[in-house]
C-alpha atoms as a PDB file:
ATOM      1  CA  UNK A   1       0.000   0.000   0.000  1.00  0.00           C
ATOM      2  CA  UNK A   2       1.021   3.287  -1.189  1.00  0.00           C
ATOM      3  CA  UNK A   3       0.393   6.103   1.257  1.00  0.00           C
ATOM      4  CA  UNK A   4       1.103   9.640   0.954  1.00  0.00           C
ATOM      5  CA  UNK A   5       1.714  11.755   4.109  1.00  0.00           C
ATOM      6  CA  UNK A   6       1.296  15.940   3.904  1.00  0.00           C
ATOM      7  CA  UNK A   7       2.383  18.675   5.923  1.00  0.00           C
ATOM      8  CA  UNK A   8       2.567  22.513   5.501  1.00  0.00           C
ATOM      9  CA  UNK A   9       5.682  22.768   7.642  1.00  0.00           C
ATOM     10  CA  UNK A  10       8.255  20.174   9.915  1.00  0.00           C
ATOM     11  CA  UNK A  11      11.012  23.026  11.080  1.00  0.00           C
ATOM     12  CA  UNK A  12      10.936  23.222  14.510  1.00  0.00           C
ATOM     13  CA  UNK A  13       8.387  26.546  14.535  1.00  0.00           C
ATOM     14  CA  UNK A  14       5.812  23.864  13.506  1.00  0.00           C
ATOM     15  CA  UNK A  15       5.936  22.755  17.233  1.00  0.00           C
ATOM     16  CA  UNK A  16       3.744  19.180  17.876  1.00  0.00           C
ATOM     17  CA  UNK A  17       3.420  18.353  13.911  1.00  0.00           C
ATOM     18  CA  UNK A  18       7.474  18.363  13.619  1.00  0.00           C
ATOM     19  CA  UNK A  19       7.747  15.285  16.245  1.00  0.00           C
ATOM     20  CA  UNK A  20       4.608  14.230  15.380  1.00  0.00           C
ATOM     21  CA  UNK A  21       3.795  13.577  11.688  1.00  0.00           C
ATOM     22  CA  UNK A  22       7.250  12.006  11.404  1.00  0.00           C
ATOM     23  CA  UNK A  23       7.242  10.025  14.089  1.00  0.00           C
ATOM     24  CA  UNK A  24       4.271   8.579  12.737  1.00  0.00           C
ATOM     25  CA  UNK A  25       5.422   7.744   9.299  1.00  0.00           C
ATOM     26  CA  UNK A  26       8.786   6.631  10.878  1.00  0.00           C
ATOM     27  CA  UNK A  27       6.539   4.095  12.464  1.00  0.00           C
ATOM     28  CA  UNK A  28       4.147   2.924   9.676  1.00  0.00           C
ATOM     29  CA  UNK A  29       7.303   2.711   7.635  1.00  0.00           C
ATOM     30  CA  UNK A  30       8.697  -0.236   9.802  1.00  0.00           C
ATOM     31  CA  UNK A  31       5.241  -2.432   8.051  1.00  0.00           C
ATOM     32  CA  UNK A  32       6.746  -3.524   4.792  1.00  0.00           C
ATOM     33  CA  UNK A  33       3.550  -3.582   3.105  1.00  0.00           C
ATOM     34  CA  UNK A  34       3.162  -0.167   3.492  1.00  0.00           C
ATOM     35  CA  UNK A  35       5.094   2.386   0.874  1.00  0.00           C
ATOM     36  CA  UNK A  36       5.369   5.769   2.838  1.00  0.00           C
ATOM     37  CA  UNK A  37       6.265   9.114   1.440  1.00  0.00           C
ATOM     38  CA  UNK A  38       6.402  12.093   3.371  1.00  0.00           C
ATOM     39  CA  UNK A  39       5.829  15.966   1.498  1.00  0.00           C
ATOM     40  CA  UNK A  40       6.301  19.273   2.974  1.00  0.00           C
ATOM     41  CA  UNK A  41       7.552  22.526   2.632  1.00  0.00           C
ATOM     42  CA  UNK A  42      11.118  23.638   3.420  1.00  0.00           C
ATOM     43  CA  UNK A  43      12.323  26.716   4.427  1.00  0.00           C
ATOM     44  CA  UNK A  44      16.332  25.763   4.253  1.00  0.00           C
ATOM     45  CA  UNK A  45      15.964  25.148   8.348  1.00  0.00           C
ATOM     46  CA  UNK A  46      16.362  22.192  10.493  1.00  0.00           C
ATOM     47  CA  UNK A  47      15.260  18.879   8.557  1.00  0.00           C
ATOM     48  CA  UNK A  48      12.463  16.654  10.019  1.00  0.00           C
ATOM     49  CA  UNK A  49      13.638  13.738  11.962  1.00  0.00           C
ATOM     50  CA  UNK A  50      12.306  11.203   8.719  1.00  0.00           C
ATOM     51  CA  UNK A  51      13.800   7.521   8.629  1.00  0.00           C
ATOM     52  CA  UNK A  52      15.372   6.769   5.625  1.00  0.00           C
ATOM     53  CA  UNK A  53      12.603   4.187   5.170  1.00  0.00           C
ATOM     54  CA  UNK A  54      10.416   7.058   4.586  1.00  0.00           C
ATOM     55  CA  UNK A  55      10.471   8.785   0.669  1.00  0.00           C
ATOM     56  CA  UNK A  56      10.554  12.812   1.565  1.00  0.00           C
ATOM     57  CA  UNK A  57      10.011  15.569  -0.854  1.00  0.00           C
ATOM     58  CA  UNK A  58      10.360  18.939   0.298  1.00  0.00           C
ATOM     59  CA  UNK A  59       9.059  22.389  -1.662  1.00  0.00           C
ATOM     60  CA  UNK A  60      10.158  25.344  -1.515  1.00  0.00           C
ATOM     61  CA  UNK A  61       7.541  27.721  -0.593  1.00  0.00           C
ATOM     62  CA  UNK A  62       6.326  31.002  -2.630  1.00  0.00           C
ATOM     63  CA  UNK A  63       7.280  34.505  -1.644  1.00  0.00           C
ATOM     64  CA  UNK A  64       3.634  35.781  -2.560  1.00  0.00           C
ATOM     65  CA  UNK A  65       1.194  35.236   0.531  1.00  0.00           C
ATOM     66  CA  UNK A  66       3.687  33.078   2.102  1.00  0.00           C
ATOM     67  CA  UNK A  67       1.574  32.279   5.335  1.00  0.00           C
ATOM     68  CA  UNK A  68      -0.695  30.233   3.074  1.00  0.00           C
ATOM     69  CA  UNK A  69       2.382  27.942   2.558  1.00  0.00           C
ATOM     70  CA  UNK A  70       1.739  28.335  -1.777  1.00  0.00           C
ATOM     71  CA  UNK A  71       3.911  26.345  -3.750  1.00  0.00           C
ATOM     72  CA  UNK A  72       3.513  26.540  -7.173  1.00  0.00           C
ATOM     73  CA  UNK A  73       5.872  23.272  -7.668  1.00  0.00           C
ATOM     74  CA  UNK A  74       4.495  20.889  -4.910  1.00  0.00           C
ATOM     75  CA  UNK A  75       0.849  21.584  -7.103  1.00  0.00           C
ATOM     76  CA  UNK A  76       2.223  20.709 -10.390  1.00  0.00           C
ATOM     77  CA  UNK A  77       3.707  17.493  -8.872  1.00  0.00           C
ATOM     78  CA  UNK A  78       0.463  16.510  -6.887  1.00  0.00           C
ATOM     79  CA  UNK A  79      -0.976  17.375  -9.937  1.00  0.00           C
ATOM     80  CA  UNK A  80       0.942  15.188 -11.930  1.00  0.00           C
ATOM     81  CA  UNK A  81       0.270  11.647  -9.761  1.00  0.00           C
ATOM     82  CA  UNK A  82      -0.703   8.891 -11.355  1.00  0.00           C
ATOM     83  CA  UNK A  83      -3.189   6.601 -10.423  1.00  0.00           C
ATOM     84  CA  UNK A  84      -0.625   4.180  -9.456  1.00  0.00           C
ATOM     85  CA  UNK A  85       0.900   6.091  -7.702  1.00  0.00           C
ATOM     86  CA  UNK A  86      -0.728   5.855  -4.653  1.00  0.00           C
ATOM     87  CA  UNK A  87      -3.394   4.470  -2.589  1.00  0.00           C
ATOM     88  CA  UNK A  88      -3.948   7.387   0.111  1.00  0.00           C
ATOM     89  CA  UNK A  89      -3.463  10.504   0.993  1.00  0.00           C
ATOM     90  CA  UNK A  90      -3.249  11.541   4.661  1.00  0.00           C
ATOM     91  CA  UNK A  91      -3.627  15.698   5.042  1.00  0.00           C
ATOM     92  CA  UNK A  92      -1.966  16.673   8.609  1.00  0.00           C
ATOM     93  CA  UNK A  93      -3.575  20.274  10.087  1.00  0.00           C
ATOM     94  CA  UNK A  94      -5.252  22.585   8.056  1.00  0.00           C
ATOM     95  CA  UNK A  95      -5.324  26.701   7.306  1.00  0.00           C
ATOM     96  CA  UNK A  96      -2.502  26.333   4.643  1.00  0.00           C
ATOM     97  CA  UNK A  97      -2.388  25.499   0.480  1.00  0.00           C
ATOM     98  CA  UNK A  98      -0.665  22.374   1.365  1.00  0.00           C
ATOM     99  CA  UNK A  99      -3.570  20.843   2.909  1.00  0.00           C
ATOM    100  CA  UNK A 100      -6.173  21.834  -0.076  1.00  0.00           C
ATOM    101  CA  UNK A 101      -3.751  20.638  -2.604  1.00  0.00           C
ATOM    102  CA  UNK A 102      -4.124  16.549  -2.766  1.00  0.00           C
ATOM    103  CA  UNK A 103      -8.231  16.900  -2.074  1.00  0.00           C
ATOM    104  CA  UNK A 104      -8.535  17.222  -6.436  1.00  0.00           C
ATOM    105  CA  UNK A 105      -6.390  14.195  -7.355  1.00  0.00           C
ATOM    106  CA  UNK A 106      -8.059  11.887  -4.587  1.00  0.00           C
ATOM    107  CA  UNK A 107     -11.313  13.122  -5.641  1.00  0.00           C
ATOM    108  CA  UNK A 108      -9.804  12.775  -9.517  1.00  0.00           C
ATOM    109  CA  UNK A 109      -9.005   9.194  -9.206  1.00  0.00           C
ATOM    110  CA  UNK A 110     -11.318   8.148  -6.122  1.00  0.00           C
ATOM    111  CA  UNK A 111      -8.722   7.332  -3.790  1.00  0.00           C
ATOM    112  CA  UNK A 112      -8.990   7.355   0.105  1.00  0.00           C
ATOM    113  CA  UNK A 113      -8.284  11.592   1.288  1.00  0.00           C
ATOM    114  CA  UNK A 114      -7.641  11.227   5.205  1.00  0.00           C
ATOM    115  CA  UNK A 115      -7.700  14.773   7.377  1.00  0.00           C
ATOM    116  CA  UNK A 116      -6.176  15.323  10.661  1.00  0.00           C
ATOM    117  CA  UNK A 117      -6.927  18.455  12.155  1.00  0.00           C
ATOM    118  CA  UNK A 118      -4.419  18.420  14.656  1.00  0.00           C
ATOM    119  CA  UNK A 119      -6.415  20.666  16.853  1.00  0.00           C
ATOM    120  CA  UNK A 120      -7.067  23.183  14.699  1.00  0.00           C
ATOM    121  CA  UNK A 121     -11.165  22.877  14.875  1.00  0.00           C
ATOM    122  CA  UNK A 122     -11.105  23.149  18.299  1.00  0.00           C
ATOM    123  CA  UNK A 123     -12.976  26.691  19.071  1.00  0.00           C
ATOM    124  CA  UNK A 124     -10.016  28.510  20.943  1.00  0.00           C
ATOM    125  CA  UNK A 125      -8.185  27.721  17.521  1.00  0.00           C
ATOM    126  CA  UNK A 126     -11.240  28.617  15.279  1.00  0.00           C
ATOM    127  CA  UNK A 127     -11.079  32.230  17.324  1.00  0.00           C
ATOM    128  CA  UNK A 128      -7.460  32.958  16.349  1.00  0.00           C
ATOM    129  CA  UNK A 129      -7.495  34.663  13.264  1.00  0.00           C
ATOM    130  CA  UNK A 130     -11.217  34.695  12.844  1.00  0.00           C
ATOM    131  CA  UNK A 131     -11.525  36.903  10.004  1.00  0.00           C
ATOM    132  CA  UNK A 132      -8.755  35.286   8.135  1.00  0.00           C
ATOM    133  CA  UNK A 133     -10.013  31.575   8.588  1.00  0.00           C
ATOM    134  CA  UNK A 134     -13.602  32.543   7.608  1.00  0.00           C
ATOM    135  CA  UNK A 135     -11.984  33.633   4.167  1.00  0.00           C
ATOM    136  CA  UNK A 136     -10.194  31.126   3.780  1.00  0.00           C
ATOM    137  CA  UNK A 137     -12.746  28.561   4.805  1.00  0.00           C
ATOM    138  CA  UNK A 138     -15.216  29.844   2.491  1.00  0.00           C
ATOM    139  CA  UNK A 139     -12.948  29.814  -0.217  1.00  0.00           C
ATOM    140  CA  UNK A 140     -10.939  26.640   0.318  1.00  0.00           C
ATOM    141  CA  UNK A 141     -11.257  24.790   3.691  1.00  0.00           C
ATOM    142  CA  UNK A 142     -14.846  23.683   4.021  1.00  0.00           C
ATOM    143  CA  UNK A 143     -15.138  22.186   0.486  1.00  0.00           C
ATOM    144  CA  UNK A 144     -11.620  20.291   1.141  1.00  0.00           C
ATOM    145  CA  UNK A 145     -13.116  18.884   4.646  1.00  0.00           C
ATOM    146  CA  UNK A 146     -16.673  17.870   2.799  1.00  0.00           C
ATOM    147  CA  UNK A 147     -15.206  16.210   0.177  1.00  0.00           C
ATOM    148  CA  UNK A 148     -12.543  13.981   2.988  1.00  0.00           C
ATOM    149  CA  UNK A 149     -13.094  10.710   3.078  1.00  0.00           C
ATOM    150  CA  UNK A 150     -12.581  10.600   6.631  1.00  0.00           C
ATOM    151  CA  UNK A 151     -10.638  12.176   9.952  1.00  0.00           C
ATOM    152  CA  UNK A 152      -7.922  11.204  11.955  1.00  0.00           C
ATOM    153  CA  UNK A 153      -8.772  12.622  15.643  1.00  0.00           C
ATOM    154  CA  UNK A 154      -5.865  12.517  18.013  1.00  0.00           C
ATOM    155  CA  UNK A 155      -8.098  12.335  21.160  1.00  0.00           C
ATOM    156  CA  UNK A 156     -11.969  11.888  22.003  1.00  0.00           C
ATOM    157  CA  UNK A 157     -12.491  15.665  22.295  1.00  0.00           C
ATOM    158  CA  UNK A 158     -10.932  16.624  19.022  1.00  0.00           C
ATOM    159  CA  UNK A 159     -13.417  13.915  17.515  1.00  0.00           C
ATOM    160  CA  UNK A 160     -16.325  15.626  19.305  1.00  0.00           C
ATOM    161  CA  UNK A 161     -15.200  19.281  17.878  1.00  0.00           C
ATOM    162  CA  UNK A 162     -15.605  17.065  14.300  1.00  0.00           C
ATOM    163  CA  UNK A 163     -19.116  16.075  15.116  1.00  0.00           C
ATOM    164  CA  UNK A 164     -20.114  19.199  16.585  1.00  0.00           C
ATOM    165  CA  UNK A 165     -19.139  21.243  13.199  1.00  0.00           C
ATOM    166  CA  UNK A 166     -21.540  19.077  11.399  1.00  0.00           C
ATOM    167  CA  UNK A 167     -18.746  16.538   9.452  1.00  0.00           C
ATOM    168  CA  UNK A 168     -20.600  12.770   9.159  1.00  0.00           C
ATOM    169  CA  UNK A 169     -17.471  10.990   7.878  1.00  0.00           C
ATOM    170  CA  UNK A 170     -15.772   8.072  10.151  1.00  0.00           C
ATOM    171  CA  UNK A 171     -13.441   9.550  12.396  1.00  0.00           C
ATOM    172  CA  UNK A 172     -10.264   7.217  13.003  1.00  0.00           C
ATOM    173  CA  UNK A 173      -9.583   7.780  16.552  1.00  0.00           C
ATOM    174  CA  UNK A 174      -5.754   7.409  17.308  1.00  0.00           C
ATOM    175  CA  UNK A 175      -3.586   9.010  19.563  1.00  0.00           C
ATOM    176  CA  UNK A 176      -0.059  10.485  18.898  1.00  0.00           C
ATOM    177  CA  UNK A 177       2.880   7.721  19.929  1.00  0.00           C
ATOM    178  CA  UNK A 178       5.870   8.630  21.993  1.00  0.00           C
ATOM    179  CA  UNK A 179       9.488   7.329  22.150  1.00  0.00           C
ATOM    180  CA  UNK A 180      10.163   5.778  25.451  1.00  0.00           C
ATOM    181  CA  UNK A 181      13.698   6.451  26.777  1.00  0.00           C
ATOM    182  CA  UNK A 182      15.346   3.320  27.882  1.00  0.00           C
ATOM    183  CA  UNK A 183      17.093   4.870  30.444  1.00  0.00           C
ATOM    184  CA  UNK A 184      14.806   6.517  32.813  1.00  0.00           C
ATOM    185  CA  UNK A 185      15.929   9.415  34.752  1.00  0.00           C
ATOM    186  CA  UNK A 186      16.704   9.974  38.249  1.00  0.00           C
ATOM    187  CA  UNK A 187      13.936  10.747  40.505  1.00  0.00           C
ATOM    188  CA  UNK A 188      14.518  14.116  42.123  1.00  0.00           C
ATOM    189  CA  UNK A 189      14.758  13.408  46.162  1.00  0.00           C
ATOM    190  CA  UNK A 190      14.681  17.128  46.924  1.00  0.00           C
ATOM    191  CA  UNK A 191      12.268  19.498  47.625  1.00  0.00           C
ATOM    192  CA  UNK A 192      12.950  21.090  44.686  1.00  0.00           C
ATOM    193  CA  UNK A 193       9.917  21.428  42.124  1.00  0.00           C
ATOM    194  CA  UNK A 194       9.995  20.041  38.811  1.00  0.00           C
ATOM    195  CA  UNK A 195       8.011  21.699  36.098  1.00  0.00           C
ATOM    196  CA  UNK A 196       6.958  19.809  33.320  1.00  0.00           C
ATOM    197  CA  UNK A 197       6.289  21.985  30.302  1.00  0.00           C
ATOM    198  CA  UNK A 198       4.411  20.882  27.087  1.00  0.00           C
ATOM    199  CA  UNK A 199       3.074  22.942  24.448  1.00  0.00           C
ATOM    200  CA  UNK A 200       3.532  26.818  23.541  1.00  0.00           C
ATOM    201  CA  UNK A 201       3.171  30.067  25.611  1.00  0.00           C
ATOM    202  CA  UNK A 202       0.787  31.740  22.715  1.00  0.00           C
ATOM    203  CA  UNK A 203      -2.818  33.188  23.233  1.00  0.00           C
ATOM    204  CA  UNK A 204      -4.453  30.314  21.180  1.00  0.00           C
ATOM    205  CA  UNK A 205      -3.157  27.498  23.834  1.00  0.00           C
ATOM    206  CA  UNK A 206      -5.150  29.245  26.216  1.00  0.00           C
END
């Protein structure tokens, strides 16, 4: 099986998607019945943490309204699959060209279009750039997430946000995996306080 991961961005500004989205092709590229690729745009930073199991193509992004992540070159090669070419295509987060681009050729040759939100319906995210999302759903987003043949939910509350917006689609329920460290750390005996920290400082993590 043939399957086709996408991402707007893996530097490390892309925070949870960067570990993430590789992490989980990494793993479904250790089943050798399964033919992973991974595309994304590259901004000439840190590379993505991909296995060499794993086919990557990166694309540069355009200059012109550069926060929508446009690439006139990662279009023209989506553009150009072939039907053969593979089986599914599985959209990580949304808000940016990358994730409107493969919704045409799945629909083109009926193959399997997979979303993951990545916590971007969730309503403190929908309130972040309000104005700008409303554009950009109207013009792009909600015909992309209609047409999907189904979600990928990281947790039981991002599948409810789904539901509540009014999707009907199957919603694969399947949380994010971790690395386990095989050497644990030393417990802290002190009364020192140990902060664990996980996520962003920014308005939109609440």
């Amino acid at each position: 099986m043939k399957v086709f991961h996408i991402v707007s961005h893996l530097d490390e500004e892309a925070s949870g998607p960067s570990y993430s989205v590789p992490a989980l092709t990494n793993g479904l590229a250790c089943n050798n019945k399964m033919d992973i690729t991974l595309i994304h745009l590259y901004r000439g930073k840190k590379n993505c943490n991909s296995s060499k199991n794993v086919s990557l193509f990166q694309f540069h992004e355009s200059s012109f309204l550069r926060k929508l992540g446009r690439s006139k070159n990662m279009k023209r090669w989506i553009d150009n699959l072939k039907d053969d070419d593979f089986d599914i295509f599985h959209s990580h987060g949304l808000w940016m060209m990358p994730n409107i681009y493969p919704s045409d050729i799945c629909k083109k040759y009926g193959k399997l279009h997979i979303v993951s939100p990545r916590g971007t319906l969730y309503p403190e995210a929908l309130n972040f750039s309000k104005k700008k999302k409303l554009i950009f759903w109207n013009f792009f987003q909600k015909k992309v997430l209609k047409e999907a043949s189904a979600f990928h939910a990281t947790s039981l509350e991002e599948a409810n946000f789904i539901k509540i917006l009014g999707f009907k689609q199957p919603i694969i329920l399947s949380k994010n995996g971790i690395d386990i460290l095989s050497k644990s750390k030393k417990q802290n005996k002190g009364k020192e306080k140990i902060l664990l920290y996980l996520g962003r400082l920014h308005q939109k993590k609440g």
